[in-house]
N, C-alpha and C. Protein backbone atom coordinates (compact mmCIF):
# COMPACT_ATOMS: atom_id res chain seq x y z
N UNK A 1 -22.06 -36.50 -15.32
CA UNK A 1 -21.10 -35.98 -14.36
C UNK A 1 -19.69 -36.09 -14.91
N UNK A 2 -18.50 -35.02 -14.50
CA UNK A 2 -17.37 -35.12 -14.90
C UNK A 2 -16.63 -35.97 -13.72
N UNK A 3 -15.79 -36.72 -14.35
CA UNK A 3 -14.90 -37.47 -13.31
C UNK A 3 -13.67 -36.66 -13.05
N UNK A 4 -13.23 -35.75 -12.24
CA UNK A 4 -12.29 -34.96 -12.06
C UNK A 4 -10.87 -35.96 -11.45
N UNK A 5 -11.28 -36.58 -11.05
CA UNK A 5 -10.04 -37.33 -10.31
C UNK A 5 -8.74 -38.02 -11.19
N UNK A 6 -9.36 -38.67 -12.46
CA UNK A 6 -8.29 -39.56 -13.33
C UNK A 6 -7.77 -38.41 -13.88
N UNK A 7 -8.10 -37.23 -14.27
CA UNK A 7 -7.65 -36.46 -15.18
C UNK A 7 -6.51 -35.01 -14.21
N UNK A 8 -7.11 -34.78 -12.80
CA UNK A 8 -6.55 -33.71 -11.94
C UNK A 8 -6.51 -34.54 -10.70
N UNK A 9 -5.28 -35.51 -11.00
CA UNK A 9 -4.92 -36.92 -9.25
C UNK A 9 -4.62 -35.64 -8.40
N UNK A 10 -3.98 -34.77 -8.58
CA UNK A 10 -3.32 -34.21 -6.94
C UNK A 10 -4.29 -32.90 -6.91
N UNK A 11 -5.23 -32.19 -7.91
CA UNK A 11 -5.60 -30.99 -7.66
C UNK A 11 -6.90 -31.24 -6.78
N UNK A 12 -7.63 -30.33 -6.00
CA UNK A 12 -8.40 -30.59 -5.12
C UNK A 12 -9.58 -30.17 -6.10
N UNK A 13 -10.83 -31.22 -5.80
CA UNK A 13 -11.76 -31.39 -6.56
C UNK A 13 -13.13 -30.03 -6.91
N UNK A 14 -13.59 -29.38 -7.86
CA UNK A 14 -14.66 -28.29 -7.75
C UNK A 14 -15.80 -28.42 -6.77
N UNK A 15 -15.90 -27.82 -5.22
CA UNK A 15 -17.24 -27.78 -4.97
C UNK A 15 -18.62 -27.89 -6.10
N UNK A 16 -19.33 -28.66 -5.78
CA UNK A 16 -20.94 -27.83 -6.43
C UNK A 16 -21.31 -26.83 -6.22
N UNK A 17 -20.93 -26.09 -4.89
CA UNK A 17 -21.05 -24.89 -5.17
C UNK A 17 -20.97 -23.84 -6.00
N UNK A 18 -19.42 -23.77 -6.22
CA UNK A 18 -18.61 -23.43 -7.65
C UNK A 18 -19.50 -23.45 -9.04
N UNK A 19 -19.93 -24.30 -8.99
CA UNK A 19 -20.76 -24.30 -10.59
C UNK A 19 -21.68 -23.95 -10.54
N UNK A 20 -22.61 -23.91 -9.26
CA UNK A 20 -23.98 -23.14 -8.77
C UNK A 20 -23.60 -21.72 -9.25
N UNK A 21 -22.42 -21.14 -8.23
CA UNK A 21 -22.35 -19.82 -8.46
C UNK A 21 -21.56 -19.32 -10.11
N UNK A 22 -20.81 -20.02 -10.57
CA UNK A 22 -20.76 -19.67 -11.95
C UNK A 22 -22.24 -19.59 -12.91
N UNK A 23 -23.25 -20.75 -13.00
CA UNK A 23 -24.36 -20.34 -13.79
C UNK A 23 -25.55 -19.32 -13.22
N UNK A 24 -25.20 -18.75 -11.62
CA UNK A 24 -26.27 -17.42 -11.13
C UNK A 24 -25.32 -16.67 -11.67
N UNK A 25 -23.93 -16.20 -11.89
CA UNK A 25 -23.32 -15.23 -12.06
C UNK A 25 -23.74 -15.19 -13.54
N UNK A 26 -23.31 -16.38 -14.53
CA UNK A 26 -23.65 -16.05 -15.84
C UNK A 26 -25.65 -15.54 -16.40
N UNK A 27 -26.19 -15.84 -15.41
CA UNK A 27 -27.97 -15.62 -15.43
C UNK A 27 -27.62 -14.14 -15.11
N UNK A 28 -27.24 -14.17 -13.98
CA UNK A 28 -27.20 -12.53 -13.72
C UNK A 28 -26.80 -11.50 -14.89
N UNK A 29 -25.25 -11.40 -14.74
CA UNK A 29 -24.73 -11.04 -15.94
C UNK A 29 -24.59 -11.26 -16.91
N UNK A 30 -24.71 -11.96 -17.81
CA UNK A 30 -24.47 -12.72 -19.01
C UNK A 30 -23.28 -13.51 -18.99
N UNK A 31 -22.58 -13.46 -18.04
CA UNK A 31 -21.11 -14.06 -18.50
C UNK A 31 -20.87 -14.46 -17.23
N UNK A 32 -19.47 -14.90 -17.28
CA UNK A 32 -19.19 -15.83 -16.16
C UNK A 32 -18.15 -14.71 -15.19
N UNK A 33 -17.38 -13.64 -15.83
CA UNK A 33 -16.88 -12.99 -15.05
C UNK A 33 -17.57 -12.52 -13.73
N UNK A 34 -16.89 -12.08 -12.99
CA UNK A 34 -17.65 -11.61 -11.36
C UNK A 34 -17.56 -10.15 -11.63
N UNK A 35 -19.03 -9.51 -10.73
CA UNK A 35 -18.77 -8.16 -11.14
C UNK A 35 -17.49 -7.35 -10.43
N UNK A 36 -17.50 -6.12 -11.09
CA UNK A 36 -16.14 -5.32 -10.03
C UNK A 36 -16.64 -5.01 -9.33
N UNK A 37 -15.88 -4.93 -8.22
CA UNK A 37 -16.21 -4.55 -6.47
C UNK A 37 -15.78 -3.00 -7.14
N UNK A 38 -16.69 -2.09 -6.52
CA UNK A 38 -16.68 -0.87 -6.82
C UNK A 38 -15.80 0.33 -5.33
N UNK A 39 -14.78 0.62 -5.88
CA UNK A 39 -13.82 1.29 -4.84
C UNK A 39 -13.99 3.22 -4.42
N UNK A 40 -14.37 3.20 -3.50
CA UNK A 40 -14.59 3.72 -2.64
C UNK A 40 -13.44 4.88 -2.68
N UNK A 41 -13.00 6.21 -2.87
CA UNK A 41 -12.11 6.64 -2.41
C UNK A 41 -12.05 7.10 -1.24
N UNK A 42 -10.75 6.90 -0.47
CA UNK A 42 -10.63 7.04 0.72
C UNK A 42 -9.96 8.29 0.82
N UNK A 43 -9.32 9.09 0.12
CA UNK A 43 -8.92 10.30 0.33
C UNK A 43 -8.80 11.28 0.98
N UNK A 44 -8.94 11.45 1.94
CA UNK A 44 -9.66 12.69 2.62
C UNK A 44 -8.64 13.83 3.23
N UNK A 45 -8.56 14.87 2.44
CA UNK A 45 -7.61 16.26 3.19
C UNK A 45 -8.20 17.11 3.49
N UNK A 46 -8.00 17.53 4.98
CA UNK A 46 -9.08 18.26 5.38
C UNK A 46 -8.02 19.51 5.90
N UNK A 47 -7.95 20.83 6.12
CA UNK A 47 -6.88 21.38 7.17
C UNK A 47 -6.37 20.58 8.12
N UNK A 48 -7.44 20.25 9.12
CA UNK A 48 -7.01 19.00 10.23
C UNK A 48 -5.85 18.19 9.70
N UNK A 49 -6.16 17.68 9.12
CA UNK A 49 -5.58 16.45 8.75
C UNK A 49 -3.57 17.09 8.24
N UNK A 50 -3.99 17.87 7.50
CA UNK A 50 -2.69 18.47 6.97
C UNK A 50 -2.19 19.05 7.83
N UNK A 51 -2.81 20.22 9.06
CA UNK A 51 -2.12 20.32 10.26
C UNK A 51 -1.63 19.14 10.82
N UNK A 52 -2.08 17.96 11.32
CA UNK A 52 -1.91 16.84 12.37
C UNK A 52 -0.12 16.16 11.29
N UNK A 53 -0.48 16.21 10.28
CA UNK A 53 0.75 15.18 9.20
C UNK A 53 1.61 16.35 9.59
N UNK A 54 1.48 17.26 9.15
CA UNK A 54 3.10 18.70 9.12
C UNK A 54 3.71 18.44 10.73
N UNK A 55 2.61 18.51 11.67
CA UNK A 55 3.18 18.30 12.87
C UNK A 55 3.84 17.23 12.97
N UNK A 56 3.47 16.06 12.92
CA UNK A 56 3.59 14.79 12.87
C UNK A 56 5.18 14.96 12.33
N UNK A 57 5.35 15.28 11.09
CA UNK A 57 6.61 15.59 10.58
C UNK A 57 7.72 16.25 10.75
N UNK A 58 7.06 17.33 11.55
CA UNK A 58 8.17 18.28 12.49
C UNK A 58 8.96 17.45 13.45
N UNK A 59 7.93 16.52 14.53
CA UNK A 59 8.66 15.85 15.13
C UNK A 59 9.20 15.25 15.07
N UNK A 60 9.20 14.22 14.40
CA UNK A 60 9.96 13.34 13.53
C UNK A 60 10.10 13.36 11.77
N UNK A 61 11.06 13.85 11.33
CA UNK A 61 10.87 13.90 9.61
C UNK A 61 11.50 12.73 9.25
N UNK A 62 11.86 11.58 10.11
CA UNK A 62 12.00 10.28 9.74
C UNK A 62 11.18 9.27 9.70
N UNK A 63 9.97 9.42 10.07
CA UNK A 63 8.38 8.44 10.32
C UNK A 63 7.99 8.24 8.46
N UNK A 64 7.88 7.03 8.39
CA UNK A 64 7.48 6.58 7.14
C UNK A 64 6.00 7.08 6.90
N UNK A 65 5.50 7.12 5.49
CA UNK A 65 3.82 7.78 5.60
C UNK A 65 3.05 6.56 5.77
N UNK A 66 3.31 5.29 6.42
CA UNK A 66 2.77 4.42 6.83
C UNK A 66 2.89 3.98 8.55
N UNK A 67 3.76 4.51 8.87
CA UNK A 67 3.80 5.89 10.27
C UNK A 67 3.03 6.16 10.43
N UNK A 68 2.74 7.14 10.00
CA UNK A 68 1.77 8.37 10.31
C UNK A 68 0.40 8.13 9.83
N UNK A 69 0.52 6.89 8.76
CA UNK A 69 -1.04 6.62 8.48
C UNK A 69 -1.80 5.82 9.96
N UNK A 70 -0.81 5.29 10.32
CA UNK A 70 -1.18 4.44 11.62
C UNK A 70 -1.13 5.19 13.06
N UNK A 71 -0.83 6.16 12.90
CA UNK A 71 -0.42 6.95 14.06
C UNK A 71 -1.68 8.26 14.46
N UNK A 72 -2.09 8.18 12.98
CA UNK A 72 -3.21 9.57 13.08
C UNK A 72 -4.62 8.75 12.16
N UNK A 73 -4.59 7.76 11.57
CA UNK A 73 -5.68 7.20 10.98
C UNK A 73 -6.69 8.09 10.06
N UNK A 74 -5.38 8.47 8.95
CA UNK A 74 -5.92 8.60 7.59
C UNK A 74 -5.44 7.38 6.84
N UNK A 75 -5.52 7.45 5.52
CA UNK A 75 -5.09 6.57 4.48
C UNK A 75 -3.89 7.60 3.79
N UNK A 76 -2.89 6.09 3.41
CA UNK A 76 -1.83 6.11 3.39
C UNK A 76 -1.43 7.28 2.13
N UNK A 77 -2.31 6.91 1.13
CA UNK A 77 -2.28 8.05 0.22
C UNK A 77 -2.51 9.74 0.54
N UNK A 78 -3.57 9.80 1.46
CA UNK A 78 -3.75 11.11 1.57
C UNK A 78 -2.39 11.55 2.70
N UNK A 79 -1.78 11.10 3.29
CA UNK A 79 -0.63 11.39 3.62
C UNK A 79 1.03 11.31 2.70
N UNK A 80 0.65 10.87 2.10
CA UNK A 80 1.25 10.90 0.73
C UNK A 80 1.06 12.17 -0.18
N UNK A 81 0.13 12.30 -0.41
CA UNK A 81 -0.84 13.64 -0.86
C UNK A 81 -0.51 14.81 -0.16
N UNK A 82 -0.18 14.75 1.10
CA UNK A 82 -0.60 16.25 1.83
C UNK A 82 1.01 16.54 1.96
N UNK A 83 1.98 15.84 1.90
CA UNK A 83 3.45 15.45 1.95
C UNK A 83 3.68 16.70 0.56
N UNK A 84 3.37 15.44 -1.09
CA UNK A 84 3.46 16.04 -1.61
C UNK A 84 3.11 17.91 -2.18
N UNK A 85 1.66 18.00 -1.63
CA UNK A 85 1.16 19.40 -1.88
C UNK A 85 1.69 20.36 -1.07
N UNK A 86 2.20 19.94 -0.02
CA UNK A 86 3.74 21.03 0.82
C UNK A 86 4.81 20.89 0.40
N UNK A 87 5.16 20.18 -0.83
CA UNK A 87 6.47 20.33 -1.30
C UNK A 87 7.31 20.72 -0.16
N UNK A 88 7.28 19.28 0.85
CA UNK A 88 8.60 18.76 2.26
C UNK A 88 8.99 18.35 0.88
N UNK A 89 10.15 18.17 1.45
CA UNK A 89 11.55 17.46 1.08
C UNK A 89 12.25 16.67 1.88
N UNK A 90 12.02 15.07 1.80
CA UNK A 90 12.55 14.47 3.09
C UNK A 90 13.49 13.81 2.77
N UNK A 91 14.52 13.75 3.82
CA UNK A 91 15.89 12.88 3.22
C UNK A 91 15.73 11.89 4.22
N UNK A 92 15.61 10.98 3.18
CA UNK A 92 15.70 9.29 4.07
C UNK A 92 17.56 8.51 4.03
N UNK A 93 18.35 9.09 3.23
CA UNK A 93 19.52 9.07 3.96
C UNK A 93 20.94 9.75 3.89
N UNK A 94 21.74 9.58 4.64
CA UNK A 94 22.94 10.79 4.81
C UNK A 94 23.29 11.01 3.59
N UNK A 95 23.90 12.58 2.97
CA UNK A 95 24.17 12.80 1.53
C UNK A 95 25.48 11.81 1.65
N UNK A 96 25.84 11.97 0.11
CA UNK A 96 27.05 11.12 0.19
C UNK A 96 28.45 11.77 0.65
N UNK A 97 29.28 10.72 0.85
CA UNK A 97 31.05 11.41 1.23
C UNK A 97 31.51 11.94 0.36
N UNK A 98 32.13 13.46 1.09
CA UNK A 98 33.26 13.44 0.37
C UNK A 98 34.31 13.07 1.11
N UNK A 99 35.06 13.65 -0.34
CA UNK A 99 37.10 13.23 0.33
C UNK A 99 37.07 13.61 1.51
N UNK A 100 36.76 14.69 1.76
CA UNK A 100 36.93 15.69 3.02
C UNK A 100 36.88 14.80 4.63
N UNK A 101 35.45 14.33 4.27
CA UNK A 101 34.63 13.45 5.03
C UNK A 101 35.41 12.31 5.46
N UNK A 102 35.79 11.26 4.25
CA UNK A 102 36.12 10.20 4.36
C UNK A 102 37.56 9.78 4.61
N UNK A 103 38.37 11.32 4.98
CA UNK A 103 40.17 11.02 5.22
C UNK A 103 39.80 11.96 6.86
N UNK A 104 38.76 12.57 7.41
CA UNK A 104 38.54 12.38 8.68
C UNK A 104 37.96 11.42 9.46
N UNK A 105 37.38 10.90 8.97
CA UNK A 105 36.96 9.64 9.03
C UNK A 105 38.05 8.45 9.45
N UNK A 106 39.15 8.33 8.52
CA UNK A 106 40.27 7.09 8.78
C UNK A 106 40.96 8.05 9.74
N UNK A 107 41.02 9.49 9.65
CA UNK A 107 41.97 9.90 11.25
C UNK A 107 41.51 9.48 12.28
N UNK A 108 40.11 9.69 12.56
CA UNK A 108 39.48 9.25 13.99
C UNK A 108 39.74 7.85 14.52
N UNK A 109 39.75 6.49 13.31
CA UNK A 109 39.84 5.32 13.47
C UNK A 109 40.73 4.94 13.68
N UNK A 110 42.17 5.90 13.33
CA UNK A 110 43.57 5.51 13.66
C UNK A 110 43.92 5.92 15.20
């Protein structure tokens, strides 16, 4: 047995578990890595969906696409996606001043 304690005083000690499941993982696979969790794409653009976001956007073209991912329950990408493939153009904030702007600006305040 390893004495973990004199050598790791403050770290919290390995279940047996832990070493159970490291030598089924290495039997299984040959190695000790864990396999990859295999990902799923969630993607989905359907007309629906691209109708419901454009609308969504009409009404508000200030709703973040994490907004609208929560608001209509797609994933965040495919609203991202359907954004981009309509080439919107959204301005998240005021263009900048000009002179023009910014010496009406100190008239109003005076």
């Amino acid at each position: 047995t390893v004495s973990w304690s004199p050598r790791y005083s403050i770290a919290q000690h390995p279940r047996p578990e832990t070493f159970q499941n490291l030598r089924k993982c290495s039997e299984e696979i040959g190695s000790i890595e864990y396999k990859k969790k295999v990902i799923i794409n969630r993607i989905v653009i359907t007309e629906g969906n691209e109708l419901t976001v454009l609308l969504t956007l009409e009404e508000n073209p200030h709703k973040s696409t994490r907004q609208i991912e929560n608001e209509i329950n797609i994933s965040k990408s495919s609203v991202h996606k359907i954004i981009k493939k309509t080439n919107i153009i959204r301005i998240y904030r005021d263009p900048p001043m000009t002179k023009e702007d910014m010496e009406q600006q100190i008239r109003q305040k005076l």
